[in-house]
N, C-alpha and C. Protein backbone atom coordinates (compact mmCIF):
# COMPACT_ATOMS: atom_id res chain seq x y z
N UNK A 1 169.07 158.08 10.55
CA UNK A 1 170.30 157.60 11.17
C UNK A 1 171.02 158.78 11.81
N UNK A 2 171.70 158.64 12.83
CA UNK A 2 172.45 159.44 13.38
C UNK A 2 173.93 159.92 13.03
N UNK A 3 174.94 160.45 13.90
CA UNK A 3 176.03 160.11 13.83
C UNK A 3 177.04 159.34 13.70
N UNK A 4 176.53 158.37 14.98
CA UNK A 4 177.54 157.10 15.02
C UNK A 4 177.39 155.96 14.22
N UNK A 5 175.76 156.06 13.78
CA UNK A 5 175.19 155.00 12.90
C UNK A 5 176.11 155.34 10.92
N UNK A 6 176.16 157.02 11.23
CA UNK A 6 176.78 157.13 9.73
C UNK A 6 178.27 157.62 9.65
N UNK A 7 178.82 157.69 10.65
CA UNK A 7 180.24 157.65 11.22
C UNK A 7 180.56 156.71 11.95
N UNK A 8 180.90 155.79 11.73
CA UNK A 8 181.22 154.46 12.98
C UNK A 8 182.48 154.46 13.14
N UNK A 9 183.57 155.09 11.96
CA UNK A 9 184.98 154.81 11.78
C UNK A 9 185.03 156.00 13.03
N UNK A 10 184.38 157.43 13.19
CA UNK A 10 184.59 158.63 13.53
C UNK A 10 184.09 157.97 14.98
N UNK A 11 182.99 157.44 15.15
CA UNK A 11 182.54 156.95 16.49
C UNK A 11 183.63 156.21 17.45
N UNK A 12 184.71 155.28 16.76
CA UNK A 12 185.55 154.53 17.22
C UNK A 12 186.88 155.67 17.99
N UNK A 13 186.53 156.55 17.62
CA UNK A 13 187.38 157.82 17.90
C UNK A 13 187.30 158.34 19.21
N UNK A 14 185.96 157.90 20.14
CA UNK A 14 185.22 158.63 21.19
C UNK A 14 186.24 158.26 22.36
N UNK A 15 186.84 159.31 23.25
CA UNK A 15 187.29 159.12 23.98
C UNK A 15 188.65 159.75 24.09
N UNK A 16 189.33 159.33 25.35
CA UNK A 16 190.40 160.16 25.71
C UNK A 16 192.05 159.98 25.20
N UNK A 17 192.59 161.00 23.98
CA UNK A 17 193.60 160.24 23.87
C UNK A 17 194.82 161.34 23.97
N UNK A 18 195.98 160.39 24.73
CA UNK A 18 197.51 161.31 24.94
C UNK A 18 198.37 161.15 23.57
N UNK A 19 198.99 162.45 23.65
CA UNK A 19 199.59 162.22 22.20
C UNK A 19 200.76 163.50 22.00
N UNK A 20 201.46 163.51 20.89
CA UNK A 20 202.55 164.37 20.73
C UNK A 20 202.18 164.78 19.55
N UNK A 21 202.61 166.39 19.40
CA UNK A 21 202.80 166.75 17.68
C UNK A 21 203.83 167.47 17.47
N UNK A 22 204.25 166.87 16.30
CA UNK A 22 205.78 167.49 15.95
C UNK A 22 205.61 168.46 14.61
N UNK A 23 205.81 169.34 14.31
CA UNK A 23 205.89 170.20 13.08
C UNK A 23 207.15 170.43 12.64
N UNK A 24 206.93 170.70 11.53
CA UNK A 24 208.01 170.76 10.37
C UNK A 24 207.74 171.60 9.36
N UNK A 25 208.63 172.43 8.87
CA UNK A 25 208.81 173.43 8.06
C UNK A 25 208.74 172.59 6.74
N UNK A 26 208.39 173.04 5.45
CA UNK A 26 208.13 172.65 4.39
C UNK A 26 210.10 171.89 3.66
N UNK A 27 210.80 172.89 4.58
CA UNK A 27 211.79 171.82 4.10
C UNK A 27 212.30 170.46 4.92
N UNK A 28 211.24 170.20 5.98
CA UNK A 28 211.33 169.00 6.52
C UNK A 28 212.02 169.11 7.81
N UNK A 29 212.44 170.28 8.70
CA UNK A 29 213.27 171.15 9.52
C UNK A 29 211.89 171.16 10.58
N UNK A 30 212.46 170.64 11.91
CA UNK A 30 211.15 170.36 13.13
C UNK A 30 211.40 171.64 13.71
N UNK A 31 209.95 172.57 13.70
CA UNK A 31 209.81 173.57 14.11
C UNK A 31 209.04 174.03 15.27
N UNK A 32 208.54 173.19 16.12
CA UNK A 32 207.97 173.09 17.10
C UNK A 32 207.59 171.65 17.50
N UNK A 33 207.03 171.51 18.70
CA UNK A 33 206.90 170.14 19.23
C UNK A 33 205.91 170.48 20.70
N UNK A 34 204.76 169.56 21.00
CA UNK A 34 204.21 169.63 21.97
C UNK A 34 203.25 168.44 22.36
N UNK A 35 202.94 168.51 23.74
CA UNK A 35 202.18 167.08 24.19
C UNK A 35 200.76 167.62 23.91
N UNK A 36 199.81 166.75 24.08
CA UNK A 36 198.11 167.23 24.07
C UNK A 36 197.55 165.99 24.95
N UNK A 37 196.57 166.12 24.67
CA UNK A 37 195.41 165.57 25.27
C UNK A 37 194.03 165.89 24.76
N UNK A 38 193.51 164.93 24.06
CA UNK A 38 192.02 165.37 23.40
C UNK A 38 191.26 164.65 24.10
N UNK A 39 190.06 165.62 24.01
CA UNK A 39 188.79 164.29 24.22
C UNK A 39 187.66 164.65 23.18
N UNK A 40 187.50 163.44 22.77
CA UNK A 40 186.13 163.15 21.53
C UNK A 40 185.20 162.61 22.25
N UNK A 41 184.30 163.93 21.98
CA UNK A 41 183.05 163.02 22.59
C UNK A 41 181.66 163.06 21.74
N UNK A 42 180.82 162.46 21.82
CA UNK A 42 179.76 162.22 21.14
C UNK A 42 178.40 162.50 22.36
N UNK A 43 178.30 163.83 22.69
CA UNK A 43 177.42 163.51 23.94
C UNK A 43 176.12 163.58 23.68
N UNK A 44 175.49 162.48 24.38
CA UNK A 44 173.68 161.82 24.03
C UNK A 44 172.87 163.12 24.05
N UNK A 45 173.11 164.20 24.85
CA UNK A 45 172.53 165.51 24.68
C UNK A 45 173.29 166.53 24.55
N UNK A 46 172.42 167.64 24.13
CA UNK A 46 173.19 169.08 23.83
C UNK A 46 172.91 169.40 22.54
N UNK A 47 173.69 170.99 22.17
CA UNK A 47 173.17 171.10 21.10
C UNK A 47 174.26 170.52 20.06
N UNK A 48 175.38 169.95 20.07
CA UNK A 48 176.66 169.54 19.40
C UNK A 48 176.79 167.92 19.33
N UNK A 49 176.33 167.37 18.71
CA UNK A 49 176.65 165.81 18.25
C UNK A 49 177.73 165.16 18.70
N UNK A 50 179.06 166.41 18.29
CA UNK A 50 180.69 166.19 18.32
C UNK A 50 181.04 167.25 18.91
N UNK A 51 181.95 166.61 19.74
CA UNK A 51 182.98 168.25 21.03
C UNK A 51 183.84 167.36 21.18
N UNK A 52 185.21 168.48 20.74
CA UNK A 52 186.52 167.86 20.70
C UNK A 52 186.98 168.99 21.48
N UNK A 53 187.92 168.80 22.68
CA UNK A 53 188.54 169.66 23.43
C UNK A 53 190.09 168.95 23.28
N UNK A 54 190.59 170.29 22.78
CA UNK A 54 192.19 169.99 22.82
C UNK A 54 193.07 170.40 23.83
N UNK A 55 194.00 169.83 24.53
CA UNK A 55 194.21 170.50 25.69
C UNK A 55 196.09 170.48 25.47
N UNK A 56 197.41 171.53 25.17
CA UNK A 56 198.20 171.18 24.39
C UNK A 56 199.60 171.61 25.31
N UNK A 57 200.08 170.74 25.95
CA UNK A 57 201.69 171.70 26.78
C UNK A 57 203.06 171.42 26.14
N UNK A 58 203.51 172.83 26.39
CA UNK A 58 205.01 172.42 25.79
C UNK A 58 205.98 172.19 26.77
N UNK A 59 206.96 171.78 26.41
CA UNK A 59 208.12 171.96 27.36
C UNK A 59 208.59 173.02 28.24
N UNK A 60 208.33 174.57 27.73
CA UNK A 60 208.54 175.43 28.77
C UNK A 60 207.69 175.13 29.47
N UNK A 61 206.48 174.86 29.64
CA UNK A 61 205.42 175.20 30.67
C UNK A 61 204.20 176.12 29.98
N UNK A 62 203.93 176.09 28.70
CA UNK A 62 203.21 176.99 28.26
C UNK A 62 202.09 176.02 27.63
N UNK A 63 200.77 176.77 27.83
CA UNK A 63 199.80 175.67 28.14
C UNK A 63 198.56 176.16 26.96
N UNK A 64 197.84 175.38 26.17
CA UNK A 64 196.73 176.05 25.60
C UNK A 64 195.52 175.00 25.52
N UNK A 65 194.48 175.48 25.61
CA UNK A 65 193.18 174.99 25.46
C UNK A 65 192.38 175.73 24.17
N UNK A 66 191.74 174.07 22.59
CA UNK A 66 191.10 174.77 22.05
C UNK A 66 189.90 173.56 22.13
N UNK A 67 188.80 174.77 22.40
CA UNK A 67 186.95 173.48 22.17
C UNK A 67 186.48 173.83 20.75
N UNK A 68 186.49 172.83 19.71
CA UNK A 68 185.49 172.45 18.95
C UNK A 68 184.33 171.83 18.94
N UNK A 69 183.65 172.71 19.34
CA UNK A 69 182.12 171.81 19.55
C UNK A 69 181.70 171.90 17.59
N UNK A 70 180.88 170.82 17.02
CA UNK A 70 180.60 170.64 15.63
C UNK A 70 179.16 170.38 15.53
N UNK A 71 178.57 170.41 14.46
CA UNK A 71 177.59 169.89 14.09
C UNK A 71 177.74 169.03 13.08
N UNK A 72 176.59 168.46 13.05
CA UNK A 72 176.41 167.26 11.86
C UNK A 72 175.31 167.51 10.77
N UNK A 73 175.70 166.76 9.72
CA UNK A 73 175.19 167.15 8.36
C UNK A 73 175.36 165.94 6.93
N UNK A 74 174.73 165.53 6.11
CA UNK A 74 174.90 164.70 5.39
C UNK A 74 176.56 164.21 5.51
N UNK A 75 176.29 163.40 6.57
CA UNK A 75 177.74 162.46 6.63
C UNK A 75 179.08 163.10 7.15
N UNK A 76 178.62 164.26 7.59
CA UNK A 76 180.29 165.24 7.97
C UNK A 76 179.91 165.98 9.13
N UNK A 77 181.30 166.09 10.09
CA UNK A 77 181.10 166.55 10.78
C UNK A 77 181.91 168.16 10.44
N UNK A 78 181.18 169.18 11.18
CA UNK A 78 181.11 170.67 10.65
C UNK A 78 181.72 171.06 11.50
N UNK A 79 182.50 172.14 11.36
CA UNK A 79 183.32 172.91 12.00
C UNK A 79 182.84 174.69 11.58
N UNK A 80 182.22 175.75 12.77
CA UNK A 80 182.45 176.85 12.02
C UNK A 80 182.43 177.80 13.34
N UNK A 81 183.18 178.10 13.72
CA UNK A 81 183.72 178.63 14.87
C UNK A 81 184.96 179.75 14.81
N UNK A 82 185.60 180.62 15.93
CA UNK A 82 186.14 181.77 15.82
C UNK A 82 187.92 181.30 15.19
N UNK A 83 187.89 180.03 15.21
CA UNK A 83 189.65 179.60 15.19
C UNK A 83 189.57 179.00 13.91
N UNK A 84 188.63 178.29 13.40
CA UNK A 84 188.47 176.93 12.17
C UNK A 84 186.90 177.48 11.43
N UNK A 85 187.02 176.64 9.79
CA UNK A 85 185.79 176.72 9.38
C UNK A 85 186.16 175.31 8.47
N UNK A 86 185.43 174.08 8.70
CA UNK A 86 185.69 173.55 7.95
C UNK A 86 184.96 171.92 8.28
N UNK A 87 185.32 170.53 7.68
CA UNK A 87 184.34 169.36 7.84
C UNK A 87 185.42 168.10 8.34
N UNK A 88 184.93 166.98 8.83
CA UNK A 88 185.64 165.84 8.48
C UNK A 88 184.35 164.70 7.84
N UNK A 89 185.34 164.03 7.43
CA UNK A 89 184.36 162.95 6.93
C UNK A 89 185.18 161.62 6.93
N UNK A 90 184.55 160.44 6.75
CA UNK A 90 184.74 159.21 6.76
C UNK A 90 185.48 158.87 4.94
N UNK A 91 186.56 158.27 5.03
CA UNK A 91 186.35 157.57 3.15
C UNK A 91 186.68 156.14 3.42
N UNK A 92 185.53 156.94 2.24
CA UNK A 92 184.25 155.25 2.20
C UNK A 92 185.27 154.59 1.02
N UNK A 93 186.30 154.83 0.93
CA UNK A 93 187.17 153.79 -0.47
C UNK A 93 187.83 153.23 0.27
N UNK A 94 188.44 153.76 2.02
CA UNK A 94 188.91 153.01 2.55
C UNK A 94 188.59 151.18 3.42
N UNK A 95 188.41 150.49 2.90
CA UNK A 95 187.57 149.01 2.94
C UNK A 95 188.07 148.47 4.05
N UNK A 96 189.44 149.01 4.89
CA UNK A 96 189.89 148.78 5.92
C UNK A 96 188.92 149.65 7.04
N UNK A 97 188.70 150.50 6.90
CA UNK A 97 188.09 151.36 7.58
C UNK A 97 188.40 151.81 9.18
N UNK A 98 189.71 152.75 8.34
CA UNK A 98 190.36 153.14 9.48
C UNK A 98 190.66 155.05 9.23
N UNK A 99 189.94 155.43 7.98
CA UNK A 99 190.35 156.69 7.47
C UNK A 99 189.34 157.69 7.74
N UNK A 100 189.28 158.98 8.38
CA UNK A 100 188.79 160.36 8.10
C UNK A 100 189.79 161.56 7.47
N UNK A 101 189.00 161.90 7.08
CA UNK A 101 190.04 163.22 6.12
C UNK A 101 189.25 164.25 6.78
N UNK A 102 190.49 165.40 6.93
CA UNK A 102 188.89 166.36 7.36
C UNK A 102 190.45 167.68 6.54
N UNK A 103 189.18 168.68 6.55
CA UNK A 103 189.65 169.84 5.99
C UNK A 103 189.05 171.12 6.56
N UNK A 104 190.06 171.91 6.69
CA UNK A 104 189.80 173.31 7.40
C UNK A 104 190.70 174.67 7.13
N UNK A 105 189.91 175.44 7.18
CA UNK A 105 190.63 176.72 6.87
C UNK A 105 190.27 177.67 8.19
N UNK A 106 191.95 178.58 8.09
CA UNK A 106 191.78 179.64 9.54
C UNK A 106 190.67 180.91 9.41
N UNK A 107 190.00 180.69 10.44
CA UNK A 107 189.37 182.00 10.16
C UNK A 107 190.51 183.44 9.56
N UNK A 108 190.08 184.00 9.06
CA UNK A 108 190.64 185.30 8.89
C UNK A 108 191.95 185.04 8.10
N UNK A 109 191.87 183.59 7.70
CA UNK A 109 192.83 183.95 6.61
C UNK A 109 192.93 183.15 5.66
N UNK A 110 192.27 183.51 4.17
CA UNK A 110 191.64 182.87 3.29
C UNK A 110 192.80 182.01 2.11
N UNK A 111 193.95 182.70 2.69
CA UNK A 111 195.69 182.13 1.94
C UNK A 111 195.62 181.05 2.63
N UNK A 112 195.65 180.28 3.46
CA UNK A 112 195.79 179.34 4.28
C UNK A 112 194.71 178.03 4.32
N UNK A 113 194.83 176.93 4.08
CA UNK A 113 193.90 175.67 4.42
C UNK A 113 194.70 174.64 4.61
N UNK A 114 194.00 173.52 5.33
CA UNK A 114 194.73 172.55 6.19
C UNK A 114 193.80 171.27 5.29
N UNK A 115 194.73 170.17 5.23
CA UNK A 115 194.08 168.62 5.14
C UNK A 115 194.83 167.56 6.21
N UNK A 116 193.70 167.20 7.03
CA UNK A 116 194.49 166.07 7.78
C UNK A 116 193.60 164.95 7.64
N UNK A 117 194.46 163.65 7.39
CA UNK A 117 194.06 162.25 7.36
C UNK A 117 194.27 162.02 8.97
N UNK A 118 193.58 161.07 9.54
CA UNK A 118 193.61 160.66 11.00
C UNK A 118 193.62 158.57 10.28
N UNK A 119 194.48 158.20 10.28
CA UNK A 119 194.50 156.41 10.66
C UNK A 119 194.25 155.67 12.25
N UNK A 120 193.10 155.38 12.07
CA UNK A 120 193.02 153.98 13.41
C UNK A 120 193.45 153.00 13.23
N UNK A 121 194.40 152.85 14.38
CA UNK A 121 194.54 151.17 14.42
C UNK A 121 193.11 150.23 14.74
N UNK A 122 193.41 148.73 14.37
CA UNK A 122 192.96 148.34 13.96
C UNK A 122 191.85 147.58 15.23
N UNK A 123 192.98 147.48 16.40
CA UNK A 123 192.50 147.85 17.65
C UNK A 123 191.91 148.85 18.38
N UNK A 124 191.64 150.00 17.66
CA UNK A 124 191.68 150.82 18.00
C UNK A 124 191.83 152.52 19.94
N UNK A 125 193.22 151.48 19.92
CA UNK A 125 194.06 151.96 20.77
C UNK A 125 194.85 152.80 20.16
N UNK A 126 195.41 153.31 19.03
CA UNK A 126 196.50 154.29 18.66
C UNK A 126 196.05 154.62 17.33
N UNK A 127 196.15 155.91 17.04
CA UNK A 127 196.29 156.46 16.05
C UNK A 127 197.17 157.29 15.38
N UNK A 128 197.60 157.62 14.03
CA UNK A 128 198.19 158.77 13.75
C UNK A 128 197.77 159.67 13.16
N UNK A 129 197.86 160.89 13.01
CA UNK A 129 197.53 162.08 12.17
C UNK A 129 198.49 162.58 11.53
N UNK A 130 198.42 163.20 10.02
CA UNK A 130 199.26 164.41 9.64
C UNK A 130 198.32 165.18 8.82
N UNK A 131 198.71 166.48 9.24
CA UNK A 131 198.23 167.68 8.97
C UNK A 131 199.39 168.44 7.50
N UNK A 132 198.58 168.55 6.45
CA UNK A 132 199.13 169.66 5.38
C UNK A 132 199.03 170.79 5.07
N UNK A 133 199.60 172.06 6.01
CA UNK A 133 199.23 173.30 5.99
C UNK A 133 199.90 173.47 4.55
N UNK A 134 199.16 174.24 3.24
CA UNK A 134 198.79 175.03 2.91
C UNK A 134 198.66 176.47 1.96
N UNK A 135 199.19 176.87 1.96
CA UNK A 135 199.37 178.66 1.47
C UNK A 135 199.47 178.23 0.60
N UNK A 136 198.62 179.21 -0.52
CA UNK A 136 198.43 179.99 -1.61
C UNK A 136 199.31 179.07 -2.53
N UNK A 137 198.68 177.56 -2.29
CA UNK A 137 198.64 176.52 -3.05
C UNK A 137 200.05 175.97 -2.92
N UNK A 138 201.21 176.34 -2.12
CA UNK A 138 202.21 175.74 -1.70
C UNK A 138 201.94 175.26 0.06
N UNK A 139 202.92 174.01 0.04
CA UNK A 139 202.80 173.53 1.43
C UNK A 139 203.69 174.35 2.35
N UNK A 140 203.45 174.79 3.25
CA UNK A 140 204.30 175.42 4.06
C UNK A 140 204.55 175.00 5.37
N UNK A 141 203.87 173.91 6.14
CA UNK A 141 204.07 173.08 7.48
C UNK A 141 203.60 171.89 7.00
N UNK A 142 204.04 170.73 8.13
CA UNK A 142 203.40 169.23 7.66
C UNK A 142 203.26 169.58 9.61
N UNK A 143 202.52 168.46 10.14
CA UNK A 143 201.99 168.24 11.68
C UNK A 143 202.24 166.73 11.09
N UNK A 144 202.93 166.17 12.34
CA UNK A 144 202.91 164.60 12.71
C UNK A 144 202.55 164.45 13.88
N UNK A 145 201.38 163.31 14.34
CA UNK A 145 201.15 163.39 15.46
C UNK A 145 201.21 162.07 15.48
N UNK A 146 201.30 161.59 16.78
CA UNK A 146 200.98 160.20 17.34
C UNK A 146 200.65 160.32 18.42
N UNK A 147 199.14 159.64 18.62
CA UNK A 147 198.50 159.32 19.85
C UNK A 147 197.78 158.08 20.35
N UNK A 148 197.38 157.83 21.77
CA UNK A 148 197.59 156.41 21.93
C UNK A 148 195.89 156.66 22.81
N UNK A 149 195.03 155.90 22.94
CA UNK A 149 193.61 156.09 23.63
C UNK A 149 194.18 155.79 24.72
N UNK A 150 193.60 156.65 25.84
CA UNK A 150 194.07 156.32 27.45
C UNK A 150 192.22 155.94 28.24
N UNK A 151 191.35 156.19 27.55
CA UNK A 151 189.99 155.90 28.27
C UNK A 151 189.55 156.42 27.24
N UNK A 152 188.27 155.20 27.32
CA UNK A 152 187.14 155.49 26.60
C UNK A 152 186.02 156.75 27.49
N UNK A 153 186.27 156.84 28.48
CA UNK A 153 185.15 157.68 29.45
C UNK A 153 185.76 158.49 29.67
N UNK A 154 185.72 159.74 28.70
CA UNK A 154 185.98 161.23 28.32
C UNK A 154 185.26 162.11 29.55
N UNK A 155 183.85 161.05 30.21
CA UNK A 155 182.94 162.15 30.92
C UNK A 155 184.51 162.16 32.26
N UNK A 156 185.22 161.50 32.66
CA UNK A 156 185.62 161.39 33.72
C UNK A 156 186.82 162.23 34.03
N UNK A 157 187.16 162.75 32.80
CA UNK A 157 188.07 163.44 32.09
C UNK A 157 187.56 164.95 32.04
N UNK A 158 186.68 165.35 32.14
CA UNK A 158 186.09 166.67 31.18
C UNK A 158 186.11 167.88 32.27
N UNK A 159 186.15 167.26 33.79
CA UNK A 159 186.55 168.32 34.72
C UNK A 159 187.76 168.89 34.70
């Protein structure tokens, strides 16, 4: 079996979506804020199963691009690259089946790890994320995101 055959919740993911993330300081105090644009793709060739390109602007005008290209592996998708080291996976307790959890830590800094749940709607047109940064076993950021699918055809997107 493949990817999509053993990720279907993660497969429903493929494609182009606009979205906002808001951060917050551990005492609940919004400490940044910015738009994105991802694309999930699952492409039929190459050497990467999964390539997620994040594309992220703020309000000044300040702009960033990050590519996770992943591999695959008993049921998870892998992350081990110069920014992230880490997996997502599907849970399988969720019977709705709208849940991945994935977990990651920063390169170069072993005080620090992240857990984010991602929820699909049920339509799967919108999703949300939050991210739990972390440190040395206290939380020190939360990430709220909300994003909405704008196209399934990421290829049309990728220029």
């Amino acid at each position: 079996m493949g990817i999509r055959e053993d990720m279907p919740v993660l497969a429903r993911h493929e494609g182009v979506w606009d979205g906002v993330y808001v951060y917050y300081n551990a005492a609940g105090v919004k400490i940044d804020e910015h738009q994105s644009r991802l694309l999930c793709r699952f492409p039929a060739q190459g050497p990467h199963p999964y390539h997620q390109t994040n594309f992220y602007t703020w309000a000044d005008g300040r702009t960033e691009t990050r590519d996770f290209p992943a591999r695959y592996a008993d049921k998870r998708v892998w992350w081990d690259n110069e920014l992230i080291k880490g997996w997502a996976a599907e849970v399988a307790l969720d019977e709705y089946r709208r849940t991945v959890m994935l977990y990651w830590q920063r390169q170069g800094d072993p005080s620090l790890y992240l857990y984010e749940m991602i929820q699909l709607s049920d339509d799967g047109q919108n999703r949300c994320r939050t991210w739990h940064w972390i440190r040395n076993g206290q939380l020190e950021t939360r990430t709220a995101i909300q994003e909405r699918l704008i196209s399934r055809d990421w290829q049309s997107y990728e220029k």
